[in-house]
N, C-alpha and C. Protein backbone atom coordinates (compact mmCIF):
# COMPACT_ATOMS: atom_id res chain seq x y z
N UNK A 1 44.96 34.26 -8.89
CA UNK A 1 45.56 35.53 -9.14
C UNK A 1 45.62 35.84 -10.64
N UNK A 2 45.27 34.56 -11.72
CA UNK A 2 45.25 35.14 -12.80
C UNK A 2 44.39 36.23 -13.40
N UNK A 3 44.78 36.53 -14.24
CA UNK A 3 43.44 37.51 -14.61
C UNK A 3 43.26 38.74 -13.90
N UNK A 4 44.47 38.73 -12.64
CA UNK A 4 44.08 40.52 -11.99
C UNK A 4 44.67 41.56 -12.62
N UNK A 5 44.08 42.60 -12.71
CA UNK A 5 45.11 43.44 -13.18
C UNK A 5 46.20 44.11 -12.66
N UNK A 6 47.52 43.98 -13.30
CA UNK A 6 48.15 44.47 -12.77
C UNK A 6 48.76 45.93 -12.29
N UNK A 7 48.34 47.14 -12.55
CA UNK A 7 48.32 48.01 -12.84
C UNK A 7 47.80 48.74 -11.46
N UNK A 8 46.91 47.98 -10.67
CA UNK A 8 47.32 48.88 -9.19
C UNK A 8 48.09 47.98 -8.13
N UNK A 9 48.98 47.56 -8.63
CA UNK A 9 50.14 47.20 -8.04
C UNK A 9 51.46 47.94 -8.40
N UNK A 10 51.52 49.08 -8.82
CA UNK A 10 52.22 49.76 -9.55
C UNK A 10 52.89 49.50 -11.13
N UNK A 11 52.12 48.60 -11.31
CA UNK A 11 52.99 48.05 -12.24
C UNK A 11 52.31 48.19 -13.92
N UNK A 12 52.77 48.75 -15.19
CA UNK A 12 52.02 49.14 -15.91
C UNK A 12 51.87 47.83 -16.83
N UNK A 13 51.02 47.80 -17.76
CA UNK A 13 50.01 47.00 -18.55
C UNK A 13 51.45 46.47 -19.59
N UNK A 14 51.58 44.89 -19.56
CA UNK A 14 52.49 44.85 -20.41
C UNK A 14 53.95 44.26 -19.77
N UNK A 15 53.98 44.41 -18.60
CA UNK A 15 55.46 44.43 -18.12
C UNK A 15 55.42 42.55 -17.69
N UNK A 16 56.05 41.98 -17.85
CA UNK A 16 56.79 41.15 -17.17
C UNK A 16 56.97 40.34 -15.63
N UNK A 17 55.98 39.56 -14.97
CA UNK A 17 56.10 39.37 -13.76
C UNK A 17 57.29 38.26 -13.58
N UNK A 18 57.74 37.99 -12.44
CA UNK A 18 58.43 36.43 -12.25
C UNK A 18 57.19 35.54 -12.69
N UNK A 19 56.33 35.89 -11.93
CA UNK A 19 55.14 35.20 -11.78
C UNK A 19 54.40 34.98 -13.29
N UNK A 20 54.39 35.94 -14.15
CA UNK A 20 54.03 35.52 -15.42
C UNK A 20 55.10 35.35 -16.16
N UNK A 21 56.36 35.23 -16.13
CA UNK A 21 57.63 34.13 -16.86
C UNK A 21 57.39 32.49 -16.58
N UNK A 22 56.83 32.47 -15.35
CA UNK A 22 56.71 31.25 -14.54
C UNK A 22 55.74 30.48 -15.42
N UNK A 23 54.06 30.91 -15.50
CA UNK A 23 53.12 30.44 -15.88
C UNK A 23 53.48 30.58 -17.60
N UNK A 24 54.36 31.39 -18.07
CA UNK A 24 54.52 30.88 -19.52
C UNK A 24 56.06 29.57 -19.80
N UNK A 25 56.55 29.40 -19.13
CA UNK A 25 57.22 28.19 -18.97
C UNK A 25 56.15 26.91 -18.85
N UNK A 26 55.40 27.03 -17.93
CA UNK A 26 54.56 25.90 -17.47
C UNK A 26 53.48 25.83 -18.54
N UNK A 27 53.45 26.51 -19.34
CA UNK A 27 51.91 26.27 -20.83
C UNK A 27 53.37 25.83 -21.63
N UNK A 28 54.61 26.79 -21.86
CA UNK A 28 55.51 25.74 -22.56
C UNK A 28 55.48 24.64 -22.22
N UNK A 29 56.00 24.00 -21.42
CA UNK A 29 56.34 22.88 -20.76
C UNK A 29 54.72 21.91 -21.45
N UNK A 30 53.88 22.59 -20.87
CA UNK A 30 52.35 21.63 -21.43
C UNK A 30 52.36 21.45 -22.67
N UNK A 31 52.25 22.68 -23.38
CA UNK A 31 52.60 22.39 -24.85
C UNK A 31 53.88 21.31 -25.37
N UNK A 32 54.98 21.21 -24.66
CA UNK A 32 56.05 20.43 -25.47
C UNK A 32 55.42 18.62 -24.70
N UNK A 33 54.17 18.56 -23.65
CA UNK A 33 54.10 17.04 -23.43
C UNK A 33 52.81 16.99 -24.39
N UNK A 34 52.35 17.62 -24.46
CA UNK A 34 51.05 17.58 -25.50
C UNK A 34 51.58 17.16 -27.01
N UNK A 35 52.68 17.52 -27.27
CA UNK A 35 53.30 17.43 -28.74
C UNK A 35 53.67 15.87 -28.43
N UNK A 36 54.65 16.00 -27.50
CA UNK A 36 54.81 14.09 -27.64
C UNK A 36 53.80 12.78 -27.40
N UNK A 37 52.91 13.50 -26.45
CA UNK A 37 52.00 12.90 -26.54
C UNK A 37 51.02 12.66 -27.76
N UNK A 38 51.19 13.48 -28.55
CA UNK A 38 50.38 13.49 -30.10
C UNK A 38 51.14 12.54 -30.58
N UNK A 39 52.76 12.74 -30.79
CA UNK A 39 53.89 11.38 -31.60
C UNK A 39 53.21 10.66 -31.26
N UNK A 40 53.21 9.95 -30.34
CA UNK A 40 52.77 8.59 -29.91
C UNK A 40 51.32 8.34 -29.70
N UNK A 41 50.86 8.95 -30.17
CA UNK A 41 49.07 8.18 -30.31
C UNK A 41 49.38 7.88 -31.90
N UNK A 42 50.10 9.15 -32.65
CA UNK A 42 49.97 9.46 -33.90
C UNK A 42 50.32 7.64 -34.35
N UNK A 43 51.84 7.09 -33.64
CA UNK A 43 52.40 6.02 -33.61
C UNK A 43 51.67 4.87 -33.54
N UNK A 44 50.85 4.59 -32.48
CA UNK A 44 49.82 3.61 -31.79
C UNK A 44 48.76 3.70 -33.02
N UNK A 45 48.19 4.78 -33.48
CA UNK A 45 47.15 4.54 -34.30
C UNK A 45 47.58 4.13 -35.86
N UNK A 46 49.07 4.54 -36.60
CA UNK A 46 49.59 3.66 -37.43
C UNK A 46 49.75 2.43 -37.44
N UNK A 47 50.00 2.03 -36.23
CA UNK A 47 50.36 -0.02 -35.98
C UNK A 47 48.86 -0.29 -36.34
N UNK A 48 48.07 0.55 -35.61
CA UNK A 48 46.35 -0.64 -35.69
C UNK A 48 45.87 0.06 -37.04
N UNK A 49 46.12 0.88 -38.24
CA UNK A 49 45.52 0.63 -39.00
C UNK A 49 47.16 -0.10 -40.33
N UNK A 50 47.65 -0.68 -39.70
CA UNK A 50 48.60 -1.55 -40.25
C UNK A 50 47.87 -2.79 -40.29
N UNK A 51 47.27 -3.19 -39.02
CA UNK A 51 46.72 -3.95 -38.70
C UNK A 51 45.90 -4.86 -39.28
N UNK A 52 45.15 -3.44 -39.53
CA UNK A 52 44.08 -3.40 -40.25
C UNK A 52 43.96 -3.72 -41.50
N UNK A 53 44.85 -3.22 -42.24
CA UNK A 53 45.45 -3.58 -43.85
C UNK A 53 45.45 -4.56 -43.96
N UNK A 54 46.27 -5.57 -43.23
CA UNK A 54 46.48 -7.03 -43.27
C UNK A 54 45.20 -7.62 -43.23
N UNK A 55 44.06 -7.37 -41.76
CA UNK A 55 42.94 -8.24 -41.54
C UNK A 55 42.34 -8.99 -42.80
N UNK A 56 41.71 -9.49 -42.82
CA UNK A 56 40.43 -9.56 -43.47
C UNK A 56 39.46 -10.41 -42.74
N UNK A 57 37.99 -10.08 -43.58
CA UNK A 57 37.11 -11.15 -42.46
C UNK A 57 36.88 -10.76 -41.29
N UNK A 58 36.10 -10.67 -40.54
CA UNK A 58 35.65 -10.72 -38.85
C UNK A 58 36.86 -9.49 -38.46
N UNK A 59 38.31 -10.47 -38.32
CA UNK A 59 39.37 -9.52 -37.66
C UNK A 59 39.16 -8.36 -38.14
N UNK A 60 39.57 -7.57 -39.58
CA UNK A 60 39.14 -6.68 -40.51
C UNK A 60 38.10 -5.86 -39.58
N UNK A 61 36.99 -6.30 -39.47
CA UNK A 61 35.70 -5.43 -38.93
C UNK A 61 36.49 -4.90 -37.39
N UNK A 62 36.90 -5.80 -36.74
CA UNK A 62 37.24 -5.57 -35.67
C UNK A 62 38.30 -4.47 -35.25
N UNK A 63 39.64 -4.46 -36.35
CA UNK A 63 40.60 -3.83 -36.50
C UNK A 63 40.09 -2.48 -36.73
N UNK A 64 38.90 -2.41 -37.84
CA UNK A 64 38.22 -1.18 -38.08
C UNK A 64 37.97 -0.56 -37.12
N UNK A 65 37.31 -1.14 -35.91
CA UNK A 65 36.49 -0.69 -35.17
C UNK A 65 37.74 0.19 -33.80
N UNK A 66 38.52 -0.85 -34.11
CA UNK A 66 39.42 -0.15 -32.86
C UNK A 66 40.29 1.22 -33.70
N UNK A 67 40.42 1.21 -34.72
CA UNK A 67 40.98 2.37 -35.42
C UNK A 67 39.99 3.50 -34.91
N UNK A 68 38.63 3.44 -35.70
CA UNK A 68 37.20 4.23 -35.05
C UNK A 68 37.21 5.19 -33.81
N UNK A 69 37.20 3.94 -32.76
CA UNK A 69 37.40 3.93 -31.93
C UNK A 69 38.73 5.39 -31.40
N UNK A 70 39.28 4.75 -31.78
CA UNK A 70 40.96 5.26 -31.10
C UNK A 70 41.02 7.28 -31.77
N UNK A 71 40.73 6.72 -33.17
CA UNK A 71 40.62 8.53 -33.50
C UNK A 71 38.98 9.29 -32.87
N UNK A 72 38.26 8.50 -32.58
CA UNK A 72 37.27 9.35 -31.93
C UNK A 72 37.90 10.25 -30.41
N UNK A 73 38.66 9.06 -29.87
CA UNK A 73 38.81 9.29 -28.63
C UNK A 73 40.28 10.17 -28.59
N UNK A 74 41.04 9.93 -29.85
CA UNK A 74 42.16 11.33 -29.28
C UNK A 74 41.58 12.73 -30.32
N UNK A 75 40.61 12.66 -31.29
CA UNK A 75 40.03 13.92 -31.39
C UNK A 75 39.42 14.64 -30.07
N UNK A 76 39.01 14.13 -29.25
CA UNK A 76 38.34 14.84 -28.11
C UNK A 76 39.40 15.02 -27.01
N UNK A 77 40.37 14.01 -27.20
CA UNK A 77 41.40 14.22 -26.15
C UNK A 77 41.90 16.01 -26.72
N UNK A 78 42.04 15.78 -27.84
CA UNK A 78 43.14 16.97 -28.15
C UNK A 78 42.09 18.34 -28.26
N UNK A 79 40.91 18.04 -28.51
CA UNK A 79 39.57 19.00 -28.73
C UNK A 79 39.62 19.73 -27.02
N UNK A 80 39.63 19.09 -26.49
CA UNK A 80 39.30 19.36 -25.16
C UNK A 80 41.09 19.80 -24.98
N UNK A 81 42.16 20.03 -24.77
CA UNK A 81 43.31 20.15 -24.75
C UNK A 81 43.47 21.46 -25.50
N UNK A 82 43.15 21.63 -26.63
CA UNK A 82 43.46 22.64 -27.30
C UNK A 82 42.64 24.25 -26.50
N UNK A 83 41.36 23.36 -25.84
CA UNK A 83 40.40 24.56 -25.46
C UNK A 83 40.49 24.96 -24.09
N UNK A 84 41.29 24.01 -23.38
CA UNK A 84 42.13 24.29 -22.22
C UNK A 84 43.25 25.43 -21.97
N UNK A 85 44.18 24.88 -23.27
CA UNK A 85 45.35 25.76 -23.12
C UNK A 85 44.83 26.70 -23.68
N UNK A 86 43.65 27.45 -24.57
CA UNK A 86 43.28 28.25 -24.91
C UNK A 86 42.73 29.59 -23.84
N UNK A 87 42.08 28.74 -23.16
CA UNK A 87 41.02 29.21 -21.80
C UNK A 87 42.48 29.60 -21.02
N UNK A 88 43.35 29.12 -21.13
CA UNK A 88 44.99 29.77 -19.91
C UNK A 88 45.76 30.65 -20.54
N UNK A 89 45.89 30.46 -22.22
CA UNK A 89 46.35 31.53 -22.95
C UNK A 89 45.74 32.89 -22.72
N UNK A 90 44.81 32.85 -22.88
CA UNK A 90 43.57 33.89 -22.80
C UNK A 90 43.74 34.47 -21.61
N UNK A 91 44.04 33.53 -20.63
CA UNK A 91 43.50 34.33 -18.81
C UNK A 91 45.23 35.31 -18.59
N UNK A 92 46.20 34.23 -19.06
CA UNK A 92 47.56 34.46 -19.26
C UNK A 92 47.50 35.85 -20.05
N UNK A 93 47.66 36.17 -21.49
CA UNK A 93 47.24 37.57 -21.86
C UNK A 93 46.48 38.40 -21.25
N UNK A 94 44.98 38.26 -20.49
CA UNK A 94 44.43 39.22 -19.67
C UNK A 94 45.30 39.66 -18.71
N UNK A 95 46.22 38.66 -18.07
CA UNK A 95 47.13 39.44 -16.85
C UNK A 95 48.36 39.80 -17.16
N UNK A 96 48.96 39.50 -18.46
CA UNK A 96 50.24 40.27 -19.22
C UNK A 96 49.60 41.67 -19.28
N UNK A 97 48.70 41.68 -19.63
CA UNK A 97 48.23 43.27 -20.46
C UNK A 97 47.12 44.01 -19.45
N UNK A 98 46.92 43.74 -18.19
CA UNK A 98 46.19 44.35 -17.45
C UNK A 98 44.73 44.73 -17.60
N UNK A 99 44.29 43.45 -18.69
CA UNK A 99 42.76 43.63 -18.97
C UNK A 99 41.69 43.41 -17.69
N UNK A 100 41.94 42.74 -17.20
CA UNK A 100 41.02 42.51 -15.90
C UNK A 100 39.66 42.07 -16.36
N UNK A 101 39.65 40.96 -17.31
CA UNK A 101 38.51 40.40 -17.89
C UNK A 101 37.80 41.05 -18.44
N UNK A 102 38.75 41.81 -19.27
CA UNK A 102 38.05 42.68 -20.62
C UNK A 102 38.69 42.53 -21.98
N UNK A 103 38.02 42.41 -22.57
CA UNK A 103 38.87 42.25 -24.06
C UNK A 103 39.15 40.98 -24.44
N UNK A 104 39.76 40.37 -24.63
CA UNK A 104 40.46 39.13 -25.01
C UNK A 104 39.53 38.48 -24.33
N UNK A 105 39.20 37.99 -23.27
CA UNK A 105 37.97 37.74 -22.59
C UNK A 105 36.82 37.22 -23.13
N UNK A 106 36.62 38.83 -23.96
CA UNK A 106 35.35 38.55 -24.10
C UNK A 106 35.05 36.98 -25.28
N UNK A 107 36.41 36.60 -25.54
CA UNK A 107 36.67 35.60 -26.61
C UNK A 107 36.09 34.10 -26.02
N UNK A 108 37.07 34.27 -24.77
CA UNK A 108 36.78 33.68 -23.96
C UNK A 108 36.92 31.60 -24.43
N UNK A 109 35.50 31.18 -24.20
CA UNK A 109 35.86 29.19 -24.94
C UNK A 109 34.42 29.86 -25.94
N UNK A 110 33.82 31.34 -26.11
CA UNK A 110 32.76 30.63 -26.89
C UNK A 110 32.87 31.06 -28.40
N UNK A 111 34.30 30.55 -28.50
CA UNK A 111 34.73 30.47 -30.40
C UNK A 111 33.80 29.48 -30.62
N UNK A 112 34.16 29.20 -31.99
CA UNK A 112 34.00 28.29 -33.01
C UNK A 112 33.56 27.03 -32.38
N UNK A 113 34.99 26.67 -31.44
CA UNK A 113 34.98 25.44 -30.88
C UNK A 113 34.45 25.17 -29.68
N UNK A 114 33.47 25.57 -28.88
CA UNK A 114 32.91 25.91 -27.47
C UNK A 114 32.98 24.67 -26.81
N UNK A 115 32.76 24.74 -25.56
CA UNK A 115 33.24 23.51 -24.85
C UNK A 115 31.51 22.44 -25.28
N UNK A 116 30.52 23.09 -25.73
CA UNK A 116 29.64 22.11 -25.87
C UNK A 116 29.38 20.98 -27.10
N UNK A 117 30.24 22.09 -28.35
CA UNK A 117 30.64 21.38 -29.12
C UNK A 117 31.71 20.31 -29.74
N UNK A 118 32.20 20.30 -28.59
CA UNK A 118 33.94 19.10 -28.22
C UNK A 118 32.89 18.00 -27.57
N UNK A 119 31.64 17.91 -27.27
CA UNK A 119 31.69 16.85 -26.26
C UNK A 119 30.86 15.99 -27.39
N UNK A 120 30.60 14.85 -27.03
CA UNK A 120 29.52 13.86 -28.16
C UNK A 120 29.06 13.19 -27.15
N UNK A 121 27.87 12.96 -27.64
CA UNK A 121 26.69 12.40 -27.40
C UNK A 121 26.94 10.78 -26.83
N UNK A 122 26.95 10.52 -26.23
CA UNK A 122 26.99 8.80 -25.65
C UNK A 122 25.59 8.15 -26.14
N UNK A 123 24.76 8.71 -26.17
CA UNK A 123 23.95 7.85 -27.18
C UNK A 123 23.88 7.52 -28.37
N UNK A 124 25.09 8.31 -28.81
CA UNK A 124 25.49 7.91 -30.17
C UNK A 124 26.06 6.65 -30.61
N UNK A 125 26.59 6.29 -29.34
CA UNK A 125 27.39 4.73 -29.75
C UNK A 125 26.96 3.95 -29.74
C-alpha cells in the first residue's frame, strides 16, 4: 500500500494517516537500533585495534587483518542500511504527499550511492 496515492481516497496530498504515523514510528524505531547498533561495532572495533597496538610480529599482521576485515564488513553493513532506509524514506514521502511514484521517486536508490556500488567484488579478496 505504500506509495499509493492518497488523494482518491478523499484524502488530500499531505495529510496524516494512522497508517503513515505508524510506518514513521517503525523507520524511528529502525533508526534508533541502527544507532546502537553502530555504538557497539564502533566499541568491538576499538578493542581489536587496541589489540592491535599492543601486537607485534605475526599477531600484529593478524590483528591487522581482523581490524580490515571488520571495517570492510560494517561499511557495507551500514552502506546497504543507509540505502534501505532511504528506498522507505522515499516510498514513505511518495505516500505522505500523494506522488504516486512521481517525483521524489524519480530519486529513487540511483543517487550517488546505487545499490551496485555498495556491493564489492568477492574476487577481490
Amino acid at each position: 500500500m505504500m506509495g499509493q496515492s492518497m488523494t482518491g481516497q478523499g484524502m488530500h496530498p499531505g495529510m496524516m494517516t494512522s497508517q503513515m504515523m505508524a510506518e514513521c514510528k517503525q523507520m524511528e524505531s529502525q533508526h534508533e537500533k541502527a544507532i546502537s547498533k553502530w555504538h557497539s561495532m564502533e566499541s568491538d572495533l576499538n578493542k581489536k585495534v587496541q589489540k592491535m597496538n599492543e601486537a607485534t610480529g605475526e599477531a600484529k599482521v593478524q590483528a591487522m587483518a581482523k581490524v580490515i576485515d571488520d571495517l570492510v564488513q560494517q561499511r557495507n553493513e551500514m552502506i546497504n542500511h543507509v540505502l534501505k532506509m532511504h528506498e522507505q524514506m522515499v516510498s514513505h514521502m511518495e505516500h505522505m504527499h500523494g506522488m504516486n511514484g512521481q517525483g521524489m521517486g524519480a530519486m529513487g536508490s540511483a543517487g550517488p550511492m546505487s545499490e551496485s556500488s555498495s556491493k564489492t567484488d568477492s574476487s577481490e579478496k
